[in-house]
C-alpha atoms as a PDB file:
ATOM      1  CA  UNK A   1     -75.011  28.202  -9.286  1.00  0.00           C
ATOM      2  CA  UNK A   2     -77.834  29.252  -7.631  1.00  0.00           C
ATOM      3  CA  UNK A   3     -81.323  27.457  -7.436  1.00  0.00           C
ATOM      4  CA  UNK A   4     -84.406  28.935  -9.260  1.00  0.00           C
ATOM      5  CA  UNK A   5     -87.168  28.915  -6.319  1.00  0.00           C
ATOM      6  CA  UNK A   6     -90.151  28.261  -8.969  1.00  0.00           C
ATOM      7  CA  UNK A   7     -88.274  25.424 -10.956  1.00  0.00           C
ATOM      8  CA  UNK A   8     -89.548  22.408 -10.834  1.00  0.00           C
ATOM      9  CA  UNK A   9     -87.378  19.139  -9.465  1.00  0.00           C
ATOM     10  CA  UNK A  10     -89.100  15.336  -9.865  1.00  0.00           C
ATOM     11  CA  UNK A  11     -88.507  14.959  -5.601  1.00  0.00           C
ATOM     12  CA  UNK A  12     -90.105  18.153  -4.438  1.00  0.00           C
ATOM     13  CA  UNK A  13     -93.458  16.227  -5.535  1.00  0.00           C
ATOM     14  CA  UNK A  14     -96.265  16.410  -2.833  1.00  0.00           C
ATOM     15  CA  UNK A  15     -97.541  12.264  -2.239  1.00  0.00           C
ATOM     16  CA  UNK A  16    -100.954  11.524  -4.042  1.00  0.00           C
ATOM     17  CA  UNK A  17    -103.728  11.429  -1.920  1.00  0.00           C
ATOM     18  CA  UNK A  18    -105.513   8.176  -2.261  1.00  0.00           C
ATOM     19  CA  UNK A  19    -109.179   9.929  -2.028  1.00  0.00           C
ATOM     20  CA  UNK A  20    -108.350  12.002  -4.384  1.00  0.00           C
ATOM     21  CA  UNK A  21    -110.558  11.579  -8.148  1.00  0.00           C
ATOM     22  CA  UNK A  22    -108.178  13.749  -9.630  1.00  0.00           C
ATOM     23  CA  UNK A  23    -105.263  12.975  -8.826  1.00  0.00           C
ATOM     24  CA  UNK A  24    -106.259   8.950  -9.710  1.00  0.00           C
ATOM     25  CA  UNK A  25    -107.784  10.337 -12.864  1.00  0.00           C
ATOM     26  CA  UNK A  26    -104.720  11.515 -13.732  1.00  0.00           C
ATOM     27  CA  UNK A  27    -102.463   8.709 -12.796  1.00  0.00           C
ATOM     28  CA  UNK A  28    -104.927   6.384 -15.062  1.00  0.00           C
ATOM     29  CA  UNK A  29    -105.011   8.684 -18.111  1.00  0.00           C
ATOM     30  CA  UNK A  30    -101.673   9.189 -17.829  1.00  0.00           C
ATOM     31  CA  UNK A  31    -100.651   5.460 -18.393  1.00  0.00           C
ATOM     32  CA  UNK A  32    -104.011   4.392 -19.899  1.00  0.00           C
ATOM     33  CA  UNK A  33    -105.178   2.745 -16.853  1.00  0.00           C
ATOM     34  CA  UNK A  34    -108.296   2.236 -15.319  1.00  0.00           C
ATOM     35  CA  UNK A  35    -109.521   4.150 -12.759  1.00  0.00           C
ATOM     36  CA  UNK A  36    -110.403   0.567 -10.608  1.00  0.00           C
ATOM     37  CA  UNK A  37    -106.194  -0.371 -12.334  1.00  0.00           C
ATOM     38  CA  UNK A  38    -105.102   3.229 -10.794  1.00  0.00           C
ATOM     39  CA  UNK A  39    -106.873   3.007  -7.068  1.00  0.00           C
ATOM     40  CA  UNK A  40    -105.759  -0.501  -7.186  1.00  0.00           C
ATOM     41  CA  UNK A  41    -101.627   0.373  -7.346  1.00  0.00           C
ATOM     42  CA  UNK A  42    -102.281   3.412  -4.710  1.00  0.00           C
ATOM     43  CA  UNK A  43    -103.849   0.525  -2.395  1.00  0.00           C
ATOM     44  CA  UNK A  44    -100.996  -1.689  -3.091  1.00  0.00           C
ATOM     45  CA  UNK A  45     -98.016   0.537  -3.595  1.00  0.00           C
ATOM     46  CA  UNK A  46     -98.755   3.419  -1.491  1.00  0.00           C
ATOM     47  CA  UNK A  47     -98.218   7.550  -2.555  1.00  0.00           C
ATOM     48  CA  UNK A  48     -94.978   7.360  -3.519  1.00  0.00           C
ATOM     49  CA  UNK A  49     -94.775   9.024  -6.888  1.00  0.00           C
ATOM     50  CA  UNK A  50     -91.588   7.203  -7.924  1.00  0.00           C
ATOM     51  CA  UNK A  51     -92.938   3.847  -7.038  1.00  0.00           C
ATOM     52  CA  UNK A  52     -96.795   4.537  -8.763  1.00  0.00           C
ATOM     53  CA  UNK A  53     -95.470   5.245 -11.354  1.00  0.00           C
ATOM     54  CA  UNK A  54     -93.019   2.651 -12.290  1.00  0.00           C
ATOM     55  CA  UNK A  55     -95.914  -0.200 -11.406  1.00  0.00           C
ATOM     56  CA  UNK A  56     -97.807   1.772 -13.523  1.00  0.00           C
ATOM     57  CA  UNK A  57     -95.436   1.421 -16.683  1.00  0.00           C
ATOM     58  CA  UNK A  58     -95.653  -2.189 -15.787  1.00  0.00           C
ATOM     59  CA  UNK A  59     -99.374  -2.742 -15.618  1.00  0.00           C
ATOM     60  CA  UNK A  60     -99.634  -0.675 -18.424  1.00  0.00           C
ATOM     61  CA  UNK A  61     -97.199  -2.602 -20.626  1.00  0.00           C
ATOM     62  CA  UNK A  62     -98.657  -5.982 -19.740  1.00  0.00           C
ATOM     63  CA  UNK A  63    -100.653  -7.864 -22.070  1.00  0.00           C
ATOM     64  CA  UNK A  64    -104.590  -7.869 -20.848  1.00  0.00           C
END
């Protein structure tokens, strides 16, 4: 089987850029965060798109 050059695979996902409003803005509408919520888990968790957003389905799911 050969691989499709233009499909898309979950790990070929560039890291979000911390200065980036857009990226954020996306991460916080995304789970309903925040925009202090989303800067705050890049800060503490890093770029690591597997890792945001599994903290984010956390913080999102957690009574405020």
């Amino acid at each position: 089987m050969t691989e499709r050059p233009n499909e898309h695979r979950p790990n070929d996902r560039k890291p979000i850029l911390s200065d980036d409003a857009c990226e954020i803005a996306h991460l916080a509408q995304k789970f309903h965060l925040t925009m202090p919520e989303a800067r705050m888990l890049l800060r503490q968790h890093g770029n690591n798109h597997a890792r945001l957003e599994r903290e984010a389905r956390r913080l999102a799911y957690q009574p405020r």
